[in-house]
N, C-alpha and C. Protein backbone atom coordinates (compact mmCIF):
# COMPACT_ATOMS: atom_id res chain seq x y z
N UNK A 1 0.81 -1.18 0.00
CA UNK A 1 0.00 0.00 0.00
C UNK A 1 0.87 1.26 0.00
N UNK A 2 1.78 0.93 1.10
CA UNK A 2 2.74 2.32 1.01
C UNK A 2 4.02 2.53 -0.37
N UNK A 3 4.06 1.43 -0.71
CA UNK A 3 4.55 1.60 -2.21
C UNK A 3 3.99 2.40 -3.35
N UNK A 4 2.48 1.71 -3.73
CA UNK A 4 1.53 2.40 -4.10
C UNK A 4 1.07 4.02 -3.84
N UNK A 5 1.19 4.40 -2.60
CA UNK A 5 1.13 5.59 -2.40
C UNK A 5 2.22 6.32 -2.88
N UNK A 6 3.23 6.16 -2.38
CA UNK A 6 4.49 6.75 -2.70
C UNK A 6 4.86 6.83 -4.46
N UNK A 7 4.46 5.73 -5.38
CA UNK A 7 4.33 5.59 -6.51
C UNK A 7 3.80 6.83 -7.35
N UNK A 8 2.10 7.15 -6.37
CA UNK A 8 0.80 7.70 -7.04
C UNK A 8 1.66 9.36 -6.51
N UNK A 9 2.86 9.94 -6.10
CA UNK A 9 2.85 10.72 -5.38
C UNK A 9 4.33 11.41 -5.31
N UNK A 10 4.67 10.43 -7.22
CA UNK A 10 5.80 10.70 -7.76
C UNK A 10 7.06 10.26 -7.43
N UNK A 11 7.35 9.69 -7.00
CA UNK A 11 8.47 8.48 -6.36
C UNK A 11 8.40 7.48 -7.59
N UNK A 12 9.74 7.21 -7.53
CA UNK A 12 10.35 5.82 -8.35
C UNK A 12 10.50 5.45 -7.13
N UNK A 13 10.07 3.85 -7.05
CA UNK A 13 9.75 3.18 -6.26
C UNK A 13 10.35 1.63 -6.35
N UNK A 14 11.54 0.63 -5.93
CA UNK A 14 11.39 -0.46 -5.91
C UNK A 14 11.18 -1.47 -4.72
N UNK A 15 10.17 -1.39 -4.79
CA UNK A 15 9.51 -2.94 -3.72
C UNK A 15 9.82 -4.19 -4.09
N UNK A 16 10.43 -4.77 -3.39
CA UNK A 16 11.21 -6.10 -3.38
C UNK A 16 10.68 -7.13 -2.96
N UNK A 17 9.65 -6.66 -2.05
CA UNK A 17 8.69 -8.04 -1.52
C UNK A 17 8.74 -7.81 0.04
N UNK A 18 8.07 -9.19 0.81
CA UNK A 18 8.22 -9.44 2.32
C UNK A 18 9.79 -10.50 1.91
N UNK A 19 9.76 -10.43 3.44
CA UNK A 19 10.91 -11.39 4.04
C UNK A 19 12.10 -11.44 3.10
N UNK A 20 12.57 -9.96 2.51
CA UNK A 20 14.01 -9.65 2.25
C UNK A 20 15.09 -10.11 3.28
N UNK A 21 15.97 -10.65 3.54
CA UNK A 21 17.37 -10.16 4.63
C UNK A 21 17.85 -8.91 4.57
N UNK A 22 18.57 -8.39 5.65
CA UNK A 22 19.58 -7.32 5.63
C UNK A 22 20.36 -7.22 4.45
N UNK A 23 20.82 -7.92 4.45
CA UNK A 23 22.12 -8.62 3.30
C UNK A 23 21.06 -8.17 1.81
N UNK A 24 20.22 -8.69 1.64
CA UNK A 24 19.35 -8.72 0.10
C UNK A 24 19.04 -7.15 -0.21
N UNK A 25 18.69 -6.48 1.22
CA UNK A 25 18.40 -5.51 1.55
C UNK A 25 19.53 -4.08 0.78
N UNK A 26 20.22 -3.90 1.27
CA UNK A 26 21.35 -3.23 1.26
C UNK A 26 21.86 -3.71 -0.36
N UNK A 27 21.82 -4.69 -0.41
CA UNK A 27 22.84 -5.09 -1.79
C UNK A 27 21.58 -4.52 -3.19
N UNK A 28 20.19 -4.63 -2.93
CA UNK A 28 19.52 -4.10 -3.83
C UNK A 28 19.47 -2.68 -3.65
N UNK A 29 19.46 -1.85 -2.22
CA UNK A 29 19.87 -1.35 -2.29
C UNK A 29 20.76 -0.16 -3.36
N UNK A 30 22.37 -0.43 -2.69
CA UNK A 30 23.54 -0.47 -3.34
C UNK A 30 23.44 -0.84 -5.13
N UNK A 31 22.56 -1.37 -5.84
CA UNK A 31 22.64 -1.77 -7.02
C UNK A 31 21.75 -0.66 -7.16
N UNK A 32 20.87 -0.48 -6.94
CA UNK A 32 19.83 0.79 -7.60
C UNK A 32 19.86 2.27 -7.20
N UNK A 33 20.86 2.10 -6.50
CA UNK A 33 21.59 3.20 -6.31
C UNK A 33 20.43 4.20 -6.03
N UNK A 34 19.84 3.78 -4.67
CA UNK A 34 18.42 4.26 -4.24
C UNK A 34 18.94 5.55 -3.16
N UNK A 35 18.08 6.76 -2.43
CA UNK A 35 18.02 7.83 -2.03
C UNK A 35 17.86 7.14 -0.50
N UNK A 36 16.99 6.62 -0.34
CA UNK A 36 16.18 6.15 0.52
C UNK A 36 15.89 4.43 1.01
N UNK A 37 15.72 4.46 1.90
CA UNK A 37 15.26 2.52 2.04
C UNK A 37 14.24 2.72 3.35
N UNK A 38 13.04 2.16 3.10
CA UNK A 38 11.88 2.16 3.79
C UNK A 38 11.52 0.40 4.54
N UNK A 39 12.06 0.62 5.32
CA UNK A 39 11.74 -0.83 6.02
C UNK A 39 10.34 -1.04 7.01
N UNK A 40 9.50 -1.85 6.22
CA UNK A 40 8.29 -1.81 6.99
C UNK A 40 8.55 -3.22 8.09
N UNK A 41 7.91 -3.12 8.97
CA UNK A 41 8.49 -4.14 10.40
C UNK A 41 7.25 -4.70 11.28
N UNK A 42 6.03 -5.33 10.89
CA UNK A 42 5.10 -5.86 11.21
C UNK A 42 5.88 -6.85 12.62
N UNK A 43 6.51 -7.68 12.33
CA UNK A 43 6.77 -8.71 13.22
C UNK A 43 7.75 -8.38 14.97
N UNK A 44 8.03 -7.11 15.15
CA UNK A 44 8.09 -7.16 16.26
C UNK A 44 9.96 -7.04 16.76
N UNK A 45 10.81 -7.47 15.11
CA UNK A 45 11.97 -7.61 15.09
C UNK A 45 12.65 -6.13 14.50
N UNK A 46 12.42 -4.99 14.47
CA UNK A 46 12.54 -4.15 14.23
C UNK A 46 13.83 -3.70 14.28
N UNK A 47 14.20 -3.56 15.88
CA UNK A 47 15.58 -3.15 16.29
C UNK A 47 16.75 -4.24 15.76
N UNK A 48 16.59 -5.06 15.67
CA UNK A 48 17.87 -6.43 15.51
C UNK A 48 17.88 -6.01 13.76
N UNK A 49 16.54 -6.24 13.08
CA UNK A 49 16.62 -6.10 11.77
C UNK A 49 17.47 -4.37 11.18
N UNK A 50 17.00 -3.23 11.38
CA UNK A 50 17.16 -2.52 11.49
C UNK A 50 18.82 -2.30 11.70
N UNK A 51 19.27 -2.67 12.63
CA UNK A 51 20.46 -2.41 13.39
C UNK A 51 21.51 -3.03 12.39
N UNK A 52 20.95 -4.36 11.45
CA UNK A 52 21.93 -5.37 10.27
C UNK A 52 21.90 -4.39 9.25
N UNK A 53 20.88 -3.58 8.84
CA UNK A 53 20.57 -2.97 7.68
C UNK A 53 21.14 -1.93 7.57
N UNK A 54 21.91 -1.00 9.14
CA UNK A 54 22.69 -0.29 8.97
C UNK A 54 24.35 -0.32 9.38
N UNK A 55 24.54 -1.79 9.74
CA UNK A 55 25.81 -2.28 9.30
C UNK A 55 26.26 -2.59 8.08
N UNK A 56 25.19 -3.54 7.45
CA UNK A 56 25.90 -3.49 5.84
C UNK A 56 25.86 -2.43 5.48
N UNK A 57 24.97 -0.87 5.28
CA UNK A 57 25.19 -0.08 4.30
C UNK A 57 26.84 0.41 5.26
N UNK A 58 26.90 0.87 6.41
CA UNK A 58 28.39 1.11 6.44
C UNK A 58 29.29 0.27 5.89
N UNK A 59 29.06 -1.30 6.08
CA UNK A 59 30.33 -1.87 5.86
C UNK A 59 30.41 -1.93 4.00
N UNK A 60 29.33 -1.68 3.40
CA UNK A 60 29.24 -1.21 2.01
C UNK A 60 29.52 -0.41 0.89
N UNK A 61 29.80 0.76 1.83
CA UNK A 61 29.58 2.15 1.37
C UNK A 61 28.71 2.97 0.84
N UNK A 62 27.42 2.94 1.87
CA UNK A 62 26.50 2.92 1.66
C UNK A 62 25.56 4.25 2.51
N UNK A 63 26.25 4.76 3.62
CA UNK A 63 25.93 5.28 4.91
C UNK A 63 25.30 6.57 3.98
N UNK A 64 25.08 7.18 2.96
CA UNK A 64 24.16 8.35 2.78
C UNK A 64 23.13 7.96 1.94
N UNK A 65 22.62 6.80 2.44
CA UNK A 65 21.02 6.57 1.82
C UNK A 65 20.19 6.29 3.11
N UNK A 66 19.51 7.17 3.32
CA UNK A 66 18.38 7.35 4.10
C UNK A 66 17.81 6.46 4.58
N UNK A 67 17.61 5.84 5.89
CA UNK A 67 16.83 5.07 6.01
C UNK A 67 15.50 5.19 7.04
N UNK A 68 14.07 4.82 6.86
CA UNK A 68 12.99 5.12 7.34
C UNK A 68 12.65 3.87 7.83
N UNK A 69 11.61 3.82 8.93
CA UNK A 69 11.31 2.27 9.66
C UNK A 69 9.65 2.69 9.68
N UNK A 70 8.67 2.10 9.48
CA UNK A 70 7.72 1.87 9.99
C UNK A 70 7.07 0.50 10.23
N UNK A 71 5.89 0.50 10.97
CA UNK A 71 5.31 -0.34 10.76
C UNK A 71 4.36 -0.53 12.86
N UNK A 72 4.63 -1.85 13.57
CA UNK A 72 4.60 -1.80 14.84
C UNK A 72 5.83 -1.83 15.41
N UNK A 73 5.92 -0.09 15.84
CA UNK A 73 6.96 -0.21 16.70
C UNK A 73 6.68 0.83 18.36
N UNK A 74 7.22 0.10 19.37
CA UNK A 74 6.79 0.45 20.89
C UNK A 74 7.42 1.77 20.79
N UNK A 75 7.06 3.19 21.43
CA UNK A 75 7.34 4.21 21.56
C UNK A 75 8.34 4.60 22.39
N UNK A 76 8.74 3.43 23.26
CA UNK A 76 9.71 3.37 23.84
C UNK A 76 11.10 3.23 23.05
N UNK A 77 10.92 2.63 21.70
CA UNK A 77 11.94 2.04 20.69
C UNK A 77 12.45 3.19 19.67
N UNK A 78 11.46 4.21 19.67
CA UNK A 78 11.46 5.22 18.58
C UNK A 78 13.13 5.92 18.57
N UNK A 79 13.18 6.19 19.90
CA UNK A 79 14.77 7.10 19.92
C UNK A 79 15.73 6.26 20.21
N UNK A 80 16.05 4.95 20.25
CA UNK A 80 16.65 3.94 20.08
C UNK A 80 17.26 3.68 18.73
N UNK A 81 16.13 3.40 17.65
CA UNK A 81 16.16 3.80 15.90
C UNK A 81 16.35 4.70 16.06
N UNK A 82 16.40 6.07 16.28
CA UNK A 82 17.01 7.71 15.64
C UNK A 82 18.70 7.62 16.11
N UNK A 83 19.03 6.49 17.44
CA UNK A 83 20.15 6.39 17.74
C UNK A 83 21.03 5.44 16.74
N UNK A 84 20.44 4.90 16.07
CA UNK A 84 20.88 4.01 15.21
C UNK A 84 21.21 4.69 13.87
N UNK A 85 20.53 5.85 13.68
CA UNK A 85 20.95 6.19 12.31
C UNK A 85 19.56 6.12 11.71
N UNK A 86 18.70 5.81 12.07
CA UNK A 86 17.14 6.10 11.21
C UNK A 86 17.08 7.23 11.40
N UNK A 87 16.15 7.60 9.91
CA UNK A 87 15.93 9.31 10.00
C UNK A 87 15.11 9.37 10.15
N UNK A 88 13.63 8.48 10.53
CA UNK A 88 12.38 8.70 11.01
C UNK A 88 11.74 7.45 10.82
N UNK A 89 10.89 7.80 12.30
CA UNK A 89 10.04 6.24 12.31
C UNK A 89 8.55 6.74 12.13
N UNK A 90 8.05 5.61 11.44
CA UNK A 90 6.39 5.68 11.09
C UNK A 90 5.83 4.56 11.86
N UNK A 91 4.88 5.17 13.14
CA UNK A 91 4.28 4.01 13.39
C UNK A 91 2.60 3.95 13.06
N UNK A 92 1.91 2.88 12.77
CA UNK A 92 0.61 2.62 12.50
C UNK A 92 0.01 3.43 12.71
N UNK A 93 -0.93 3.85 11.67
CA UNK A 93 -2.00 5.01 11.71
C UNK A 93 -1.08 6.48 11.02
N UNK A 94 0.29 6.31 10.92
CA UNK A 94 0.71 7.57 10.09
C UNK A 94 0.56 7.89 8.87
N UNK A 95 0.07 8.70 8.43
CA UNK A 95 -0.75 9.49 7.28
C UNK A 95 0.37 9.53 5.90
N UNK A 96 -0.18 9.00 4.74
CA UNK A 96 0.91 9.20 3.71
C UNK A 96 1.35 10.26 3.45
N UNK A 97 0.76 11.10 3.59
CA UNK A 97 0.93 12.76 3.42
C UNK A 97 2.27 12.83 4.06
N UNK A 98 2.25 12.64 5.53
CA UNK A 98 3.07 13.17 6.36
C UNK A 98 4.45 11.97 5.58
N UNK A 99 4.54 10.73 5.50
CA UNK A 99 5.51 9.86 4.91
C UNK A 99 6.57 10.61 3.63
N UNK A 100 5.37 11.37 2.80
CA UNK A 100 5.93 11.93 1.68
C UNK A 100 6.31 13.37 1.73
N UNK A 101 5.81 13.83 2.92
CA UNK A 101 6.91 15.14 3.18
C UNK A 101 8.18 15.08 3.75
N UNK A 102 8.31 13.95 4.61
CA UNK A 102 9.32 13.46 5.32
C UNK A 102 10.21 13.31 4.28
N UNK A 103 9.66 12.28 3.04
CA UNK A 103 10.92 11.46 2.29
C UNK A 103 11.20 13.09 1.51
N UNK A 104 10.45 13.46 1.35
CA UNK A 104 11.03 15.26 -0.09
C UNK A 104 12.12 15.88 1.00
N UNK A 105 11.63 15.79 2.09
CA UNK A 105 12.26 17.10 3.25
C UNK A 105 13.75 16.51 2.97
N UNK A 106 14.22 15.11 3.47
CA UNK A 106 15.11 14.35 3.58
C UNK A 106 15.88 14.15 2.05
N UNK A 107 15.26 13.93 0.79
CA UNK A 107 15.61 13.95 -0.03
C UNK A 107 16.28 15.74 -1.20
N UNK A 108 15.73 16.64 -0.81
CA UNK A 108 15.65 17.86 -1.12
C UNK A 108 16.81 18.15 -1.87
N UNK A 109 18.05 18.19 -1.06
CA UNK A 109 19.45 18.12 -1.44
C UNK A 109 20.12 16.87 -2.70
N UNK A 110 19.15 16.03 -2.68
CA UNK A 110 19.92 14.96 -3.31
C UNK A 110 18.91 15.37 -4.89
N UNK A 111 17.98 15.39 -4.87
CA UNK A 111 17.35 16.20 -6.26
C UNK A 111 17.94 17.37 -6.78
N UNK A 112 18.17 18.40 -6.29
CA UNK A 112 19.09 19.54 -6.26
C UNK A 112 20.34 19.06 -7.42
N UNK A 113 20.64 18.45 -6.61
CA UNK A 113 22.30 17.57 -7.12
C UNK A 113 21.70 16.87 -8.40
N UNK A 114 21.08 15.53 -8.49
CA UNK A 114 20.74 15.59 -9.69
C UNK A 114 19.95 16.51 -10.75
N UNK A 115 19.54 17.38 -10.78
CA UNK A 115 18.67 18.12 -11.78
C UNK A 115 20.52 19.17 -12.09
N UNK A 116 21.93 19.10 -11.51
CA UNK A 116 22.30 20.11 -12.17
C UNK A 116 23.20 19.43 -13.27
C-alpha cells in the first residue's frame, strides 16, 4: 500500500517483496543506487533487523542513503532507531501525506544535485 502511495505521489519506487534479509536488503539497495530505504516491520523484530541494515550499508559504502522504519513499533523504541541512524520512524496510523513530506524534506538536497 505504502509503495503504491508513494508511486501515485511521484516516487520511483522499488519494492522487493516481504521477508528480504539485511544482506538482500542493502545489496539491492547499493545496485539501484536508491536515495532512501523504507523498512516496513510488522513482526516485532525491528531493532535487531534494522540495526543489520545499517551495518551493511556502512560496511558497504553505503551510509548516505536514508533510512525510514515503519510499521509496529513500541514508543519506547522510537529514539533507540534515531540512535541508530534512522531518520524517522512511522508508526501505524501515520498518514501518507506526512511519509511523503518526510521522504522530499530528507531527499531535497539529493534532487538539487541531480537536476544540475
Amino acid at each position: 500500500m505504502i509503495a503504491y502511495a508513494l508511486r501515485d505521489a511521484g516516487f520511483e519506487v522499488i519494492y522487493t517483496g516481504l521477508r528480504q534479509t539485511p544482506d538482500q536488503i542493502v545489496s539491492t539497495a547499493l545496485q539501484e543506487d536508491v536515495d532512501v530505504i523504507g523498512l516496513s516491520i510488522l513482526s516485532g523484530a525491528h531493532m535487531t533487523l534494522t540495526k543489520r541494515v545499517m551495518e551493511g550499508l556502512k560496511q558497504k559504502g553505503g551510509e548516505d542513503i536514508v533510512l525510514l522504519v515503519g510499521g509496529v513499533i513500541p514508543r519506547e523504541d522510537i529514539l533507540l532507531l534515531k540512535q541508530l541512524g534512522v531518520a524517522d520512524v512511522f508508526t501505524s496510523g501515520t498518514g501518507i501525506n506526512q511519509i511523503v513530506e518526510v521522504i522530499k524534506n530528507l531527499t531535497a538536497g539529493k534532487q538539487e544535485e541531480g537536476a544540475r
